[in-house]
N, C-alpha and C. Protein backbone atom coordinates (compact mmCIF):
# COMPACT_ATOMS: atom_id res chain seq x y z
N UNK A 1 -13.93 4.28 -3.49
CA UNK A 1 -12.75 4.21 -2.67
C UNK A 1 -12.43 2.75 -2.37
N UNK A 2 -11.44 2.32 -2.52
CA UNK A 2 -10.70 1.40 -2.47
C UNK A 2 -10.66 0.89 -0.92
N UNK A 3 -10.32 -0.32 -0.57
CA UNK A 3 -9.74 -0.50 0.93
C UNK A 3 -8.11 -0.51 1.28
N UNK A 4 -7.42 -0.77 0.02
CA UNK A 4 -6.53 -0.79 0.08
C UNK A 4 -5.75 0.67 -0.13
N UNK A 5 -5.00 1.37 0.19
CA UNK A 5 -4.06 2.58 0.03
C UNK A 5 -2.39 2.57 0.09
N UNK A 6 -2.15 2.53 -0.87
CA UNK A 6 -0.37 2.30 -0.87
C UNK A 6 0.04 4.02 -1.29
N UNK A 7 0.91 4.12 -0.02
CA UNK A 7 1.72 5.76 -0.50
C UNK A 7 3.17 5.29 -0.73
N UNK A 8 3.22 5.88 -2.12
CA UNK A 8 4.21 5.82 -2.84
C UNK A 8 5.17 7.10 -3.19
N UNK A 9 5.87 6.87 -4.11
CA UNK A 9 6.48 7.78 -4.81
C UNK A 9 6.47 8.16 -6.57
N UNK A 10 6.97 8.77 -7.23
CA UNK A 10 7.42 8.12 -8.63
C UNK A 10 8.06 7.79 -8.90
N UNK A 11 9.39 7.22 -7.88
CA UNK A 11 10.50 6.76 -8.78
C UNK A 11 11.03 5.63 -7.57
N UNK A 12 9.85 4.85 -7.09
CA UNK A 12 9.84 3.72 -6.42
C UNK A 12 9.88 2.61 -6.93
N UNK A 13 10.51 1.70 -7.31
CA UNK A 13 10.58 0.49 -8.25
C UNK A 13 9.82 -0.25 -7.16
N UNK A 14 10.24 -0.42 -6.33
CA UNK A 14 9.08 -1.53 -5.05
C UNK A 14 7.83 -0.84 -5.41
N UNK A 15 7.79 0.81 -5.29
CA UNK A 15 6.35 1.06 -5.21
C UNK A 15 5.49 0.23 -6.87
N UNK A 16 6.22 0.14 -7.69
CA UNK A 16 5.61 -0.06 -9.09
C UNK A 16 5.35 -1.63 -9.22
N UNK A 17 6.23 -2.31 -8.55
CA UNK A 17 6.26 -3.76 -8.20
C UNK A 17 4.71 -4.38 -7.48
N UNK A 18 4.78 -3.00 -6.18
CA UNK A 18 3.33 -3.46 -5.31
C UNK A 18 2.05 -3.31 -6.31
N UNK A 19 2.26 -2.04 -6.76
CA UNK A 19 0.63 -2.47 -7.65
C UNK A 19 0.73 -2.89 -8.44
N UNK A 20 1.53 -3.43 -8.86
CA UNK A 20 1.94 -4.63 -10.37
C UNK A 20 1.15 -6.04 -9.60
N UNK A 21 1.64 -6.26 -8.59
CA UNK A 21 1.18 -7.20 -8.02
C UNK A 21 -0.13 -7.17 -6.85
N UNK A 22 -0.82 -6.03 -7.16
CA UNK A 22 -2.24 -6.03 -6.42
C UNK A 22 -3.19 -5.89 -8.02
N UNK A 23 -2.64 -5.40 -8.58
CA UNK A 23 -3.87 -5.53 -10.30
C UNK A 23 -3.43 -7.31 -10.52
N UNK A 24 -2.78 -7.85 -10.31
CA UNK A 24 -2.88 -9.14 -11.18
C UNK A 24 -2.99 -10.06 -9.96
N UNK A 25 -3.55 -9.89 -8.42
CA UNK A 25 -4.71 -10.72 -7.72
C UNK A 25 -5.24 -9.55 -7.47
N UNK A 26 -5.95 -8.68 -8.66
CA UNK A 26 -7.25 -8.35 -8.93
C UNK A 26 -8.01 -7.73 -7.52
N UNK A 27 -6.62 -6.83 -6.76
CA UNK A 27 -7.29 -6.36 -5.57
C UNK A 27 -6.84 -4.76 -5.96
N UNK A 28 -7.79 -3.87 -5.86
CA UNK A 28 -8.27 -2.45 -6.35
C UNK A 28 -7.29 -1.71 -5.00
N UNK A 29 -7.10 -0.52 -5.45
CA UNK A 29 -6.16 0.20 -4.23
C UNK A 29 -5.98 1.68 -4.68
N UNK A 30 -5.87 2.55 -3.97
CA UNK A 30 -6.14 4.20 -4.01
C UNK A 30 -4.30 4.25 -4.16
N UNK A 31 -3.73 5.14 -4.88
CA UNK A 31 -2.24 5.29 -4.48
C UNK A 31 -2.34 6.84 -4.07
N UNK A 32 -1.37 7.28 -2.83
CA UNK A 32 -1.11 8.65 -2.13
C UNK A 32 0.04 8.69 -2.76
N UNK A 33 0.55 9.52 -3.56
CA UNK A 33 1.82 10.03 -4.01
C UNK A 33 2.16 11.58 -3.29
N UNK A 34 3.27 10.60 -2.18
CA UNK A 34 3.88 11.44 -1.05
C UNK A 34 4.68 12.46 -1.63
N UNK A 35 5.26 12.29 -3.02
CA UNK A 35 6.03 13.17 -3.59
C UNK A 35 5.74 13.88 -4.25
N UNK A 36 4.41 14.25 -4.44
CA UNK A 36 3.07 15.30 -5.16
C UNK A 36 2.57 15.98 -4.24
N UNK A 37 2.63 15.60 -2.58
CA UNK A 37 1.19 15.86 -1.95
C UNK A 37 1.88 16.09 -0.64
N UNK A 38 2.17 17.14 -0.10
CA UNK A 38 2.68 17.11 1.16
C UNK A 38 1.93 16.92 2.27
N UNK A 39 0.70 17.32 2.04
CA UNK A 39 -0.66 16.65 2.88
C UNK A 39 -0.64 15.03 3.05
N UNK A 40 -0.01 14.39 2.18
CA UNK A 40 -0.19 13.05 1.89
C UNK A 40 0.91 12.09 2.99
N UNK A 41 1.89 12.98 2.60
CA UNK A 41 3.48 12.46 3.09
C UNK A 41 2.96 13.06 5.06
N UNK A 42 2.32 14.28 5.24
CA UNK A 42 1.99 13.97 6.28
C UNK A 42 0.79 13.34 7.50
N UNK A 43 0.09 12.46 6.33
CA UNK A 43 -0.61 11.48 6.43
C UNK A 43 -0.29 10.32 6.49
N UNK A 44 0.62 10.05 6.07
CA UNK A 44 1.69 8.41 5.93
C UNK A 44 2.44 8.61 6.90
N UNK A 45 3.05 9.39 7.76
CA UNK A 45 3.91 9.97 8.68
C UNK A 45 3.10 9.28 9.80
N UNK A 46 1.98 10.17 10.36
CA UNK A 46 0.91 9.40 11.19
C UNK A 46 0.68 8.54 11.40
N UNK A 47 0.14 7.82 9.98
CA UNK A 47 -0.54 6.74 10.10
C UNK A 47 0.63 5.19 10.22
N UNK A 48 1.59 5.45 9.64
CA UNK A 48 2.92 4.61 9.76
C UNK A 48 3.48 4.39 11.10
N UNK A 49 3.34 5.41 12.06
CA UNK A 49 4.23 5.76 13.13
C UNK A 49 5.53 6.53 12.32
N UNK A 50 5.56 7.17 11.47
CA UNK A 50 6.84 8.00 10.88
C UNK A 50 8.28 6.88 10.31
N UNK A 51 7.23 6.01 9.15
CA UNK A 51 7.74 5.31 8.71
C UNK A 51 8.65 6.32 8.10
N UNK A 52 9.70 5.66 7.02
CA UNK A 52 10.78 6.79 5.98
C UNK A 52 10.80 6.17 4.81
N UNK A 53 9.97 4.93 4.62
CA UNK A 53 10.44 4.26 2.94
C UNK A 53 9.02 3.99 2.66
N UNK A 54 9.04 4.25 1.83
CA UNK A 54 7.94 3.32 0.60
C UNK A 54 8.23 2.23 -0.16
N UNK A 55 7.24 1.77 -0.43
CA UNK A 55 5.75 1.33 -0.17
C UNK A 55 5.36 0.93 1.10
N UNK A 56 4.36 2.14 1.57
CA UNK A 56 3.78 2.02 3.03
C UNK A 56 2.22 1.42 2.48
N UNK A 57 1.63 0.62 3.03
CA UNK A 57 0.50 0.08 2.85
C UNK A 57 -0.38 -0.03 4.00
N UNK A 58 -2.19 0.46 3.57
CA UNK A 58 -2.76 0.24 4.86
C UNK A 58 -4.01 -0.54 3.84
N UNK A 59 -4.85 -1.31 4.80
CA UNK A 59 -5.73 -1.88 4.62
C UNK A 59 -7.25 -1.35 5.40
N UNK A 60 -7.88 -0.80 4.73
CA UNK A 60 -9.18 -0.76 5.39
C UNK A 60 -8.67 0.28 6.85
N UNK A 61 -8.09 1.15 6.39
CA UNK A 61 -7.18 1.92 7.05
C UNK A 61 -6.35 1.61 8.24
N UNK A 62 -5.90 0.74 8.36
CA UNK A 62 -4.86 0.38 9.24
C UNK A 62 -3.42 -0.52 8.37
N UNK A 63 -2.37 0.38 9.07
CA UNK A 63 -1.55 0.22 8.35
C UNK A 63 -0.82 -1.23 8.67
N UNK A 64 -0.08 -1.65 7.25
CA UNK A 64 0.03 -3.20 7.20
C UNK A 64 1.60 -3.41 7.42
N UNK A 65 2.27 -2.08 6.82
CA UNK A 65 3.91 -2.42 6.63
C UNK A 65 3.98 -1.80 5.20
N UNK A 66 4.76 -3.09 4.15
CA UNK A 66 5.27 -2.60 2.73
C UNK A 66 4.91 -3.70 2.20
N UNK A 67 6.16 -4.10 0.78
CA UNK A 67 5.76 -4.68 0.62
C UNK A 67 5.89 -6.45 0.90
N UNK A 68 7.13 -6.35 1.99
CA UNK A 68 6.97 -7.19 2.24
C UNK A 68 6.18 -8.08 2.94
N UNK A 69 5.64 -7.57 4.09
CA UNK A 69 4.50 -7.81 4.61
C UNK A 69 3.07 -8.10 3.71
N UNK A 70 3.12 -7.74 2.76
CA UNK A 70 1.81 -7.38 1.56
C UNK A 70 2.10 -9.07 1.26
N UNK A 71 2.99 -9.24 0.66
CA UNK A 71 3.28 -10.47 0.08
C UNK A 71 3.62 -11.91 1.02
N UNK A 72 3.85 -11.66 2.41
CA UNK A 72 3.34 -12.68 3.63
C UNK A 72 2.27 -12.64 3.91
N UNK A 73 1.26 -11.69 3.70
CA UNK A 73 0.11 -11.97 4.34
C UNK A 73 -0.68 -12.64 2.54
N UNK A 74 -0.23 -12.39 1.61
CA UNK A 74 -1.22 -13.07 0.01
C UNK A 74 -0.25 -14.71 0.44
N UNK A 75 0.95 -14.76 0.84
CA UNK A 75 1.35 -16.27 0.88
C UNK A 75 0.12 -16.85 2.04
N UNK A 76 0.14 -16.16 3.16
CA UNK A 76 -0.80 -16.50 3.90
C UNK A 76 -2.31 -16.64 3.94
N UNK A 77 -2.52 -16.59 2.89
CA UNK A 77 -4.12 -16.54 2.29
C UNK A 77 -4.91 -15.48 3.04
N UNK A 78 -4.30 -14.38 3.56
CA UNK A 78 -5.04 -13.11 4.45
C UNK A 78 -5.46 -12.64 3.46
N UNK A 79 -5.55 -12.25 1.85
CA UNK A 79 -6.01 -11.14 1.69
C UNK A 79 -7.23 -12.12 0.66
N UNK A 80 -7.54 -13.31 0.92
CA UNK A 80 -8.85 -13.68 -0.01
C UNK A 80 -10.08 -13.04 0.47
N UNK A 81 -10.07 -12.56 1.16
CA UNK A 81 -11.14 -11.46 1.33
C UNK A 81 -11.55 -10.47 0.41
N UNK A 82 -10.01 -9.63 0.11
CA UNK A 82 -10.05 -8.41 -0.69
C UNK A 82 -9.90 -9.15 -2.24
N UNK A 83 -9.05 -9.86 -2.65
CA UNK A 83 -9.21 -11.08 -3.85
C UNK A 83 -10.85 -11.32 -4.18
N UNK A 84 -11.60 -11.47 -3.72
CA UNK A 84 -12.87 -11.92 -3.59
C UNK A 84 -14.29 -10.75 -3.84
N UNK A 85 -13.37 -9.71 -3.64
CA UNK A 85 -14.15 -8.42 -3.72
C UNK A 85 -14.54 -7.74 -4.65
């Protein structure tokens, strides 16, 4: 299991973007496909505060945002931790 968890969709271009860009800084991540899994979608509901868009992202189970946030916190050197792993 991964630390990272991004719930997505299949026909999310951001969602395909985020793990495009977590495999190439080589940080591993579980994907919940909310649109397969209604268990899932009401797991991202929760854990979001009842976010409505994807890419929802949590870290080490606490949730981070999308992907914009994903990509302020790698400008911010937050995720050389998980980089490193």
């Amino acid at each position: 299991m991964n630390r990272v968890k991004i719930y997505s969709t299949g026909v999310c271009p951001i969602c395909e973007q985020t793990k495009k860009l977590l495999s190439k800084w080589n940080i591993g991540y579980d994907e919940a496909r909310i649109d397969l899994n209604r268990d899932l979608l009401k797991e991202m509901l929760e854990v979001t505060n009842h976010a409505r868009m994807v890419p929802q992202i949590t870290i080490d189970g606490k949730w981070i945002g999308g992907f914009t946030e994903l990509t302020e916190m790698h400008m911010e050197d937050e995720l050389d931790d998980l980089m490193s792993a």
